[in-house]
N, C-alpha and C. Protein backbone atom coordinates (compact mmCIF):
# COMPACT_ATOMS: atom_id res chain seq x y z
N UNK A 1 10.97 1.44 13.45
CA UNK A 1 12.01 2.32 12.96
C UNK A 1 11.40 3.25 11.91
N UNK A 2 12.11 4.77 11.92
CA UNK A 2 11.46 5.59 11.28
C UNK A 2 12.66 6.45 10.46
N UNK A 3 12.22 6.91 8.93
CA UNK A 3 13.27 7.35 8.42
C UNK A 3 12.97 8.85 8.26
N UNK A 4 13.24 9.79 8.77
CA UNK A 4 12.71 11.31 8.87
C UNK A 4 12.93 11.63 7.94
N UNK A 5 13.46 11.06 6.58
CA UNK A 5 13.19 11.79 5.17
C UNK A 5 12.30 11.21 4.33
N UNK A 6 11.42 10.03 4.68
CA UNK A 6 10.73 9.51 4.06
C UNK A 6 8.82 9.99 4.31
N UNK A 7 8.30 9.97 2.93
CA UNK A 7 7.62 10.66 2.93
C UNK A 7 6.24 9.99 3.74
N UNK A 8 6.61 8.45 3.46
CA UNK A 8 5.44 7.36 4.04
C UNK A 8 5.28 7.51 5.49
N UNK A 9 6.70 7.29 5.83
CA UNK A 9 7.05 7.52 7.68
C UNK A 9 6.22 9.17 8.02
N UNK A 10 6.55 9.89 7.12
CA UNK A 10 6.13 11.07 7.43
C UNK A 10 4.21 11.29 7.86
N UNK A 11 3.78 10.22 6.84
CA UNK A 11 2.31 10.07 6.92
C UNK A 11 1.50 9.52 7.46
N UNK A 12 2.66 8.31 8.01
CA UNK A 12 1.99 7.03 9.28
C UNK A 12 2.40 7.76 10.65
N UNK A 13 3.18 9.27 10.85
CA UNK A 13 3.49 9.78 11.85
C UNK A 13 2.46 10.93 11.93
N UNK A 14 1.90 10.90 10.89
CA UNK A 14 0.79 12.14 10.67
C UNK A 14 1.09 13.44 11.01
N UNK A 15 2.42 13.37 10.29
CA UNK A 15 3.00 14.97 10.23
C UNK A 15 2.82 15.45 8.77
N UNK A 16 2.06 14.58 7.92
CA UNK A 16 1.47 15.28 6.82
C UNK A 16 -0.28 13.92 6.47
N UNK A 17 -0.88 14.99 6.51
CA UNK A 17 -1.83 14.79 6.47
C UNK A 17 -2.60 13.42 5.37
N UNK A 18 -3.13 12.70 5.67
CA UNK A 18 -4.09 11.26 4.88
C UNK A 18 -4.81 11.01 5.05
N UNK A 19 -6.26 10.71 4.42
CA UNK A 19 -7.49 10.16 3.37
C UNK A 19 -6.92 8.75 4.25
N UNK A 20 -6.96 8.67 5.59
CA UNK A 20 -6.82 7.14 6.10
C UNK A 20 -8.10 6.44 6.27
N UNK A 21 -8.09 5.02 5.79
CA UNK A 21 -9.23 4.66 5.47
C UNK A 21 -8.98 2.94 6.12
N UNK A 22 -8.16 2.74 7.42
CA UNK A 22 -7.83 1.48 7.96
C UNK A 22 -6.57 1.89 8.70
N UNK A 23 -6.64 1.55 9.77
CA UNK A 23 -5.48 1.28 10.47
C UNK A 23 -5.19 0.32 11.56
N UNK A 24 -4.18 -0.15 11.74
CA UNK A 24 -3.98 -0.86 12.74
C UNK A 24 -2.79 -0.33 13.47
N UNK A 25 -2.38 -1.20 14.47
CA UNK A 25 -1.58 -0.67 15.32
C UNK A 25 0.11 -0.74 14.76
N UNK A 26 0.27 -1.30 13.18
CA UNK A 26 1.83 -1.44 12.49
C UNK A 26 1.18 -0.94 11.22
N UNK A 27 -0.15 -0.77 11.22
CA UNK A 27 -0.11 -0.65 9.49
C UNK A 27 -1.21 0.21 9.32
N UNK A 28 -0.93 1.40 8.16
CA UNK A 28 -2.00 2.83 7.91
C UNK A 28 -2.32 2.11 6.25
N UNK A 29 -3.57 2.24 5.92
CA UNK A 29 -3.92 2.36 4.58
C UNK A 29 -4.87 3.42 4.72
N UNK A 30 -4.06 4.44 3.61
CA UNK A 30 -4.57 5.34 3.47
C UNK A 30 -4.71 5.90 2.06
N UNK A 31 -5.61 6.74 0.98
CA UNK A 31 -6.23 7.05 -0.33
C UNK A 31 -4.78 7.44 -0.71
N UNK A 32 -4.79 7.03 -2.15
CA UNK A 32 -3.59 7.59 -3.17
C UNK A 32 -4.14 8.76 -3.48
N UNK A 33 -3.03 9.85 -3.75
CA UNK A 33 -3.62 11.56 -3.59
C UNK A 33 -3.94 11.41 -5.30
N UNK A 34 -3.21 10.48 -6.36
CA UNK A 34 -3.89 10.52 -8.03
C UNK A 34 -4.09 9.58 -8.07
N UNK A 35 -5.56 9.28 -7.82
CA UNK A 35 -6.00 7.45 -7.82
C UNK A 35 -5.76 7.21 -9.52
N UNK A 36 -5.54 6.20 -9.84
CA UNK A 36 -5.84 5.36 -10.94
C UNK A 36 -7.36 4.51 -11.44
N UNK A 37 -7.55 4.31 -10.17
CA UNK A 37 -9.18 3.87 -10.35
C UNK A 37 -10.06 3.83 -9.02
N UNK A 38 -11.59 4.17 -9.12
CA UNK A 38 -12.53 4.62 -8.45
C UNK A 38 -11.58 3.96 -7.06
N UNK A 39 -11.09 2.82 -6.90
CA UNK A 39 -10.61 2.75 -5.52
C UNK A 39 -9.17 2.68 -5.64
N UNK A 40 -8.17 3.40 -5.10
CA UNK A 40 -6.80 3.32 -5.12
C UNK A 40 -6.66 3.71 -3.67
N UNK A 41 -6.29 2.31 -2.82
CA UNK A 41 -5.53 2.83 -1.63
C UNK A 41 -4.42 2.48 -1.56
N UNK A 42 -3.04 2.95 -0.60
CA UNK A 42 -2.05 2.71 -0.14
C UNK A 42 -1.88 2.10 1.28
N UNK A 43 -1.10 0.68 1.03
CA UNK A 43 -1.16 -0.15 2.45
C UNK A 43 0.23 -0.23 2.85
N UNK A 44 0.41 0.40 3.99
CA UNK A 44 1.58 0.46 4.31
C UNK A 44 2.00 -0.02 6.10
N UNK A 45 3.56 -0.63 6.25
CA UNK A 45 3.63 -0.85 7.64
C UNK A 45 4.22 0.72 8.11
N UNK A 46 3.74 0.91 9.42
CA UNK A 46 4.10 1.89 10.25
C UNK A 46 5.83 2.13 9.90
N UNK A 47 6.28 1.55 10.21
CA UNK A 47 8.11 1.37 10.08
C UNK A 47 8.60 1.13 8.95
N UNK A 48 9.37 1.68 8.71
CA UNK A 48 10.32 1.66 7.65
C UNK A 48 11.38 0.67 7.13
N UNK A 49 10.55 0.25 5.77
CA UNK A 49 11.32 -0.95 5.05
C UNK A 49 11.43 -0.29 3.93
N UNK A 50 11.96 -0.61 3.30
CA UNK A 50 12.48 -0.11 1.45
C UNK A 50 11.62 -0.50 0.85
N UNK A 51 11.24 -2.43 0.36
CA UNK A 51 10.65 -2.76 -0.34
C UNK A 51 10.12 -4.04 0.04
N UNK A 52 9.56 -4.60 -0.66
CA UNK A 52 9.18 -6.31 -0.16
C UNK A 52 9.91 -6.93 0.12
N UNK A 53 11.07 -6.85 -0.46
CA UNK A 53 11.97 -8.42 -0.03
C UNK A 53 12.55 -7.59 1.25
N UNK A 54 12.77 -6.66 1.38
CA UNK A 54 13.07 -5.92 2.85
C UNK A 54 12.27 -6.14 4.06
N UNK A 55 10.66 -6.23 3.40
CA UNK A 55 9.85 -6.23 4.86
C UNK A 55 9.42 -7.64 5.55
N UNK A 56 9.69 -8.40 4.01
CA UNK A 56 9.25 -10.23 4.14
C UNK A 56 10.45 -10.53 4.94
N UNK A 57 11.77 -10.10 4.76
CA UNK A 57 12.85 -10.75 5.66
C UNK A 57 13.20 -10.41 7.21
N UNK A 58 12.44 -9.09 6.95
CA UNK A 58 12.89 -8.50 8.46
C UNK A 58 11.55 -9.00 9.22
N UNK A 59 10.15 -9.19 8.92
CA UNK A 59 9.19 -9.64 9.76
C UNK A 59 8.23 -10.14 9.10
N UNK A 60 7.95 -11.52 8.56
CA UNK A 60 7.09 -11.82 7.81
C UNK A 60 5.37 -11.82 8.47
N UNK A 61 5.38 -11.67 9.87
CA UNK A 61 4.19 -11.35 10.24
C UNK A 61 3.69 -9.76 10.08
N UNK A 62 4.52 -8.88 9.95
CA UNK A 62 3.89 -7.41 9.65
C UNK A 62 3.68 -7.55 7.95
N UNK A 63 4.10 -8.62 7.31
CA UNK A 63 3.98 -8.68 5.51
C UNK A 63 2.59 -9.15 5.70
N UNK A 64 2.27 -10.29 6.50
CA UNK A 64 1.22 -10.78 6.41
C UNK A 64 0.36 -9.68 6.89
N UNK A 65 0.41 -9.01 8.28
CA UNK A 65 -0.77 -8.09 8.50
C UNK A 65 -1.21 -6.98 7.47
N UNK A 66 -0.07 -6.73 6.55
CA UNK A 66 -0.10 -6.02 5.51
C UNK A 66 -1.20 -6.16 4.73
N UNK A 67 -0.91 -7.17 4.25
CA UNK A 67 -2.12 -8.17 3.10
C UNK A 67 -3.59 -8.68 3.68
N UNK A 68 -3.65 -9.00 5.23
CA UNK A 68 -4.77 -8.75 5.50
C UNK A 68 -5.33 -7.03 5.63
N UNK A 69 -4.86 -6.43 6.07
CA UNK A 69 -5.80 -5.01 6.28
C UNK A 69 -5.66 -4.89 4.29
N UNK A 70 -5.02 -5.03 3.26
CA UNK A 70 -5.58 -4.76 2.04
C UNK A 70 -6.61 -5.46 1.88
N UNK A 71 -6.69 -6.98 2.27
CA UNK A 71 -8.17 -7.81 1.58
C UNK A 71 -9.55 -7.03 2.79
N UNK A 72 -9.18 -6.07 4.06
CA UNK A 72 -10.17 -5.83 4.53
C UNK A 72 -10.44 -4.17 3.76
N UNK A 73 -9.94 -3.69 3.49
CA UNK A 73 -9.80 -2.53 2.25
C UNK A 73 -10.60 -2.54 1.36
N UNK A 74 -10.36 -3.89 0.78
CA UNK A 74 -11.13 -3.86 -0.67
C UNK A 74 -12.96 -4.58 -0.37
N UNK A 75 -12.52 -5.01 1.07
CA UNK A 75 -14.03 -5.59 1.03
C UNK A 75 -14.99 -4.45 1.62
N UNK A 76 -13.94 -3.33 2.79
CA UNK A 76 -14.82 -2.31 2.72
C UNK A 76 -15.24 -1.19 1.73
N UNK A 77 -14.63 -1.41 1.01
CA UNK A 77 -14.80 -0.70 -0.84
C UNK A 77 -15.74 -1.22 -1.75
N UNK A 78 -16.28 -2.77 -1.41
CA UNK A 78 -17.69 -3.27 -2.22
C UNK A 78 -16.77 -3.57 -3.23
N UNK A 79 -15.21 -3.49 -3.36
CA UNK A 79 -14.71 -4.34 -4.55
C UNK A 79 -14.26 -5.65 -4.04
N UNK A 80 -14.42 -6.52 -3.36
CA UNK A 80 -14.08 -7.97 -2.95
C UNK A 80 -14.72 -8.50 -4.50
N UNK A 81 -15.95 -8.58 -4.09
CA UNK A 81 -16.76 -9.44 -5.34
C UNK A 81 -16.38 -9.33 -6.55
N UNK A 82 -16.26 -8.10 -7.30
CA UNK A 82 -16.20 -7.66 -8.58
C UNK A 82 -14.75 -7.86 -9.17
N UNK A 83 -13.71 -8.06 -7.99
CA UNK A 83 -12.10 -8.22 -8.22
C UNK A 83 -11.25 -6.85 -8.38
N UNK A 84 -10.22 -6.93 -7.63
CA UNK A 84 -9.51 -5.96 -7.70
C UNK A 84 -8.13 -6.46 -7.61
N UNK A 85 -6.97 -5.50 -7.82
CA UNK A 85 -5.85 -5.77 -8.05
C UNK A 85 -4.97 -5.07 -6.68
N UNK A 86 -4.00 -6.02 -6.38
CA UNK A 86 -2.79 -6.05 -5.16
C UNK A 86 -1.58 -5.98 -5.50
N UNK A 87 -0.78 -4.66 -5.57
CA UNK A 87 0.81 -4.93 -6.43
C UNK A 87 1.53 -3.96 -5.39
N UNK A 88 3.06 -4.12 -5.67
CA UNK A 88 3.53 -3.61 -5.04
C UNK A 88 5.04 -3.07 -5.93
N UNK A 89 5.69 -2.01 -6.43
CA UNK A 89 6.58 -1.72 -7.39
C UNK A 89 7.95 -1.85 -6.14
N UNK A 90 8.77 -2.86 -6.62
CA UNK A 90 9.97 -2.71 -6.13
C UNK A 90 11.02 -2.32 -6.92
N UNK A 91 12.09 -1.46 -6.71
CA UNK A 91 13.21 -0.64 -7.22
C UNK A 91 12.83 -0.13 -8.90
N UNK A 92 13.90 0.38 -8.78
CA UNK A 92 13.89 1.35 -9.99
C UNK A 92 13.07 0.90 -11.11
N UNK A 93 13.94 -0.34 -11.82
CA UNK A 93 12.92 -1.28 -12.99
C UNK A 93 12.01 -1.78 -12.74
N UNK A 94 11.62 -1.60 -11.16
CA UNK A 94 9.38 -2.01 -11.33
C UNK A 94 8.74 -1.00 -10.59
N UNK A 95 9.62 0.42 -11.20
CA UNK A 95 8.36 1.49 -11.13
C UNK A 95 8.32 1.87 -9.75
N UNK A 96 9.32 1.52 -8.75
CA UNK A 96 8.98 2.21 -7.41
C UNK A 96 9.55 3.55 -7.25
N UNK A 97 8.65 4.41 -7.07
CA UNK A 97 9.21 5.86 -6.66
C UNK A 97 9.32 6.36 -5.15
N UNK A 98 8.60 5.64 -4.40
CA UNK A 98 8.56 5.73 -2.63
C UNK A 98 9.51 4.84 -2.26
N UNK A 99 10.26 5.01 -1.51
CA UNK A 99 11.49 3.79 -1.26
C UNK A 99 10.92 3.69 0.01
N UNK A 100 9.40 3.67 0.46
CA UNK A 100 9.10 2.57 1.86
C UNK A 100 8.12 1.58 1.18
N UNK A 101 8.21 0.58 1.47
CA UNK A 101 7.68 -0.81 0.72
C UNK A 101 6.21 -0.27 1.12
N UNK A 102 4.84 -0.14 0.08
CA UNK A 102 3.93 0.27 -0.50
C UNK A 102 2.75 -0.97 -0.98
N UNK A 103 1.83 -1.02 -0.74
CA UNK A 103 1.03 -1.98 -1.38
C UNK A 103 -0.36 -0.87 -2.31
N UNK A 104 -0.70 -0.70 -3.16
CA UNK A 104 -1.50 -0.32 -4.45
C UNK A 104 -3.16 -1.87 -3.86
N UNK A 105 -4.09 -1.26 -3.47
CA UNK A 105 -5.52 -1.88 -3.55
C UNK A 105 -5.92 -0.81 -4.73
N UNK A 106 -6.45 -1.94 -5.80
CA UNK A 106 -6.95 -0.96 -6.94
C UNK A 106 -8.14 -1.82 -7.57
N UNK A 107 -9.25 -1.26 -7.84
CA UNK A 107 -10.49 -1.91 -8.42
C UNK A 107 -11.54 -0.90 -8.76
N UNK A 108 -12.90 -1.16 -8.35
CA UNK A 108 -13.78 -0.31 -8.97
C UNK A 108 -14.07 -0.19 -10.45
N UNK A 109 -13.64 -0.62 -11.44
CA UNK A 109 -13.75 -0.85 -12.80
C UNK A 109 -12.33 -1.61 -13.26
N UNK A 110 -13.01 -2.11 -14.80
CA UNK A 110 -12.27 -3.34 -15.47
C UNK A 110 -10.50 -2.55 -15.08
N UNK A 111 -9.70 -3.16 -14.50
CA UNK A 111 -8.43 -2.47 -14.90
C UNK A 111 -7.10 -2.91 -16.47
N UNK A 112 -7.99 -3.60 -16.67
CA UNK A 112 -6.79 -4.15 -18.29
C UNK A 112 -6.30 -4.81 -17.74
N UNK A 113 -4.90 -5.34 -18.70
CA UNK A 113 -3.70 -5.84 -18.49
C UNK A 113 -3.08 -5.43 -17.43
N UNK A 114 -2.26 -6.21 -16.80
CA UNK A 114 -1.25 -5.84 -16.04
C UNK A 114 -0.11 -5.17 -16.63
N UNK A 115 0.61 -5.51 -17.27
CA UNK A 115 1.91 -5.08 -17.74
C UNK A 115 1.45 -4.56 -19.91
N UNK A 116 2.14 -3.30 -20.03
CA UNK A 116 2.22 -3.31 -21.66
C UNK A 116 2.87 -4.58 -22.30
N UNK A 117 3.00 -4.28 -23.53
CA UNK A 117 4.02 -4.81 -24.07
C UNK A 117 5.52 -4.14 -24.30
């Protein structure tokens, strides 16, 4: 399923252009256009879910293929070893601005804390 106003659907349909760097046949990871650090990709399923608890309930095997093509992401990035970070912002109060459920591979240098104070 595809939402023609969404910008993710728009990019796994490749009617706007992505820095794709993995794909499979449900799931595109492709470069964040303002990385945060030397590696910032975006792991996403082909179809349209809102957020995590949206995509874990409707098919927990496309959640899982999710999370494998990120751990194959970061190992083709030479950040497996050194550690990198896997998050995902759901609704308003955790920072999600894409309303299709999103996974963040981020490493390449120390990243801090997770959360401020």
């Amino acid at each position: 399923m595809i939402d023609a106003d969404c910008l993710f659907c728009k990019i796994a349909e490749g009617a706007i252009p992505s820095t794709k760097v993995r794909e499979t046949e449900r799931v595109l990871a492709f470069r964040d256009l303002y990385p945060k650090a030397p590696t910032h990709v975006l792991v996403i399923p082909k179809d349209h879910y809102a957020n995590v608890a949206e995509l874990a309930a409707a098919d927990p095997a496309l959640a899982g293929e999710v999370l494998a093509v990120a751990a194959r992401v970061a190992a083709d990035d030479g950040i497996q070893e050194t550690g990198w970070r896997l998050f995902a912002n759901t609704g308003e109060h955790g920072g999600q601005d894409v309303f299709h459920v999103h996974f963040h591979v981020a490493g390449g240098k120390p990243l801090g804390p997770m959360l401020s104070a």
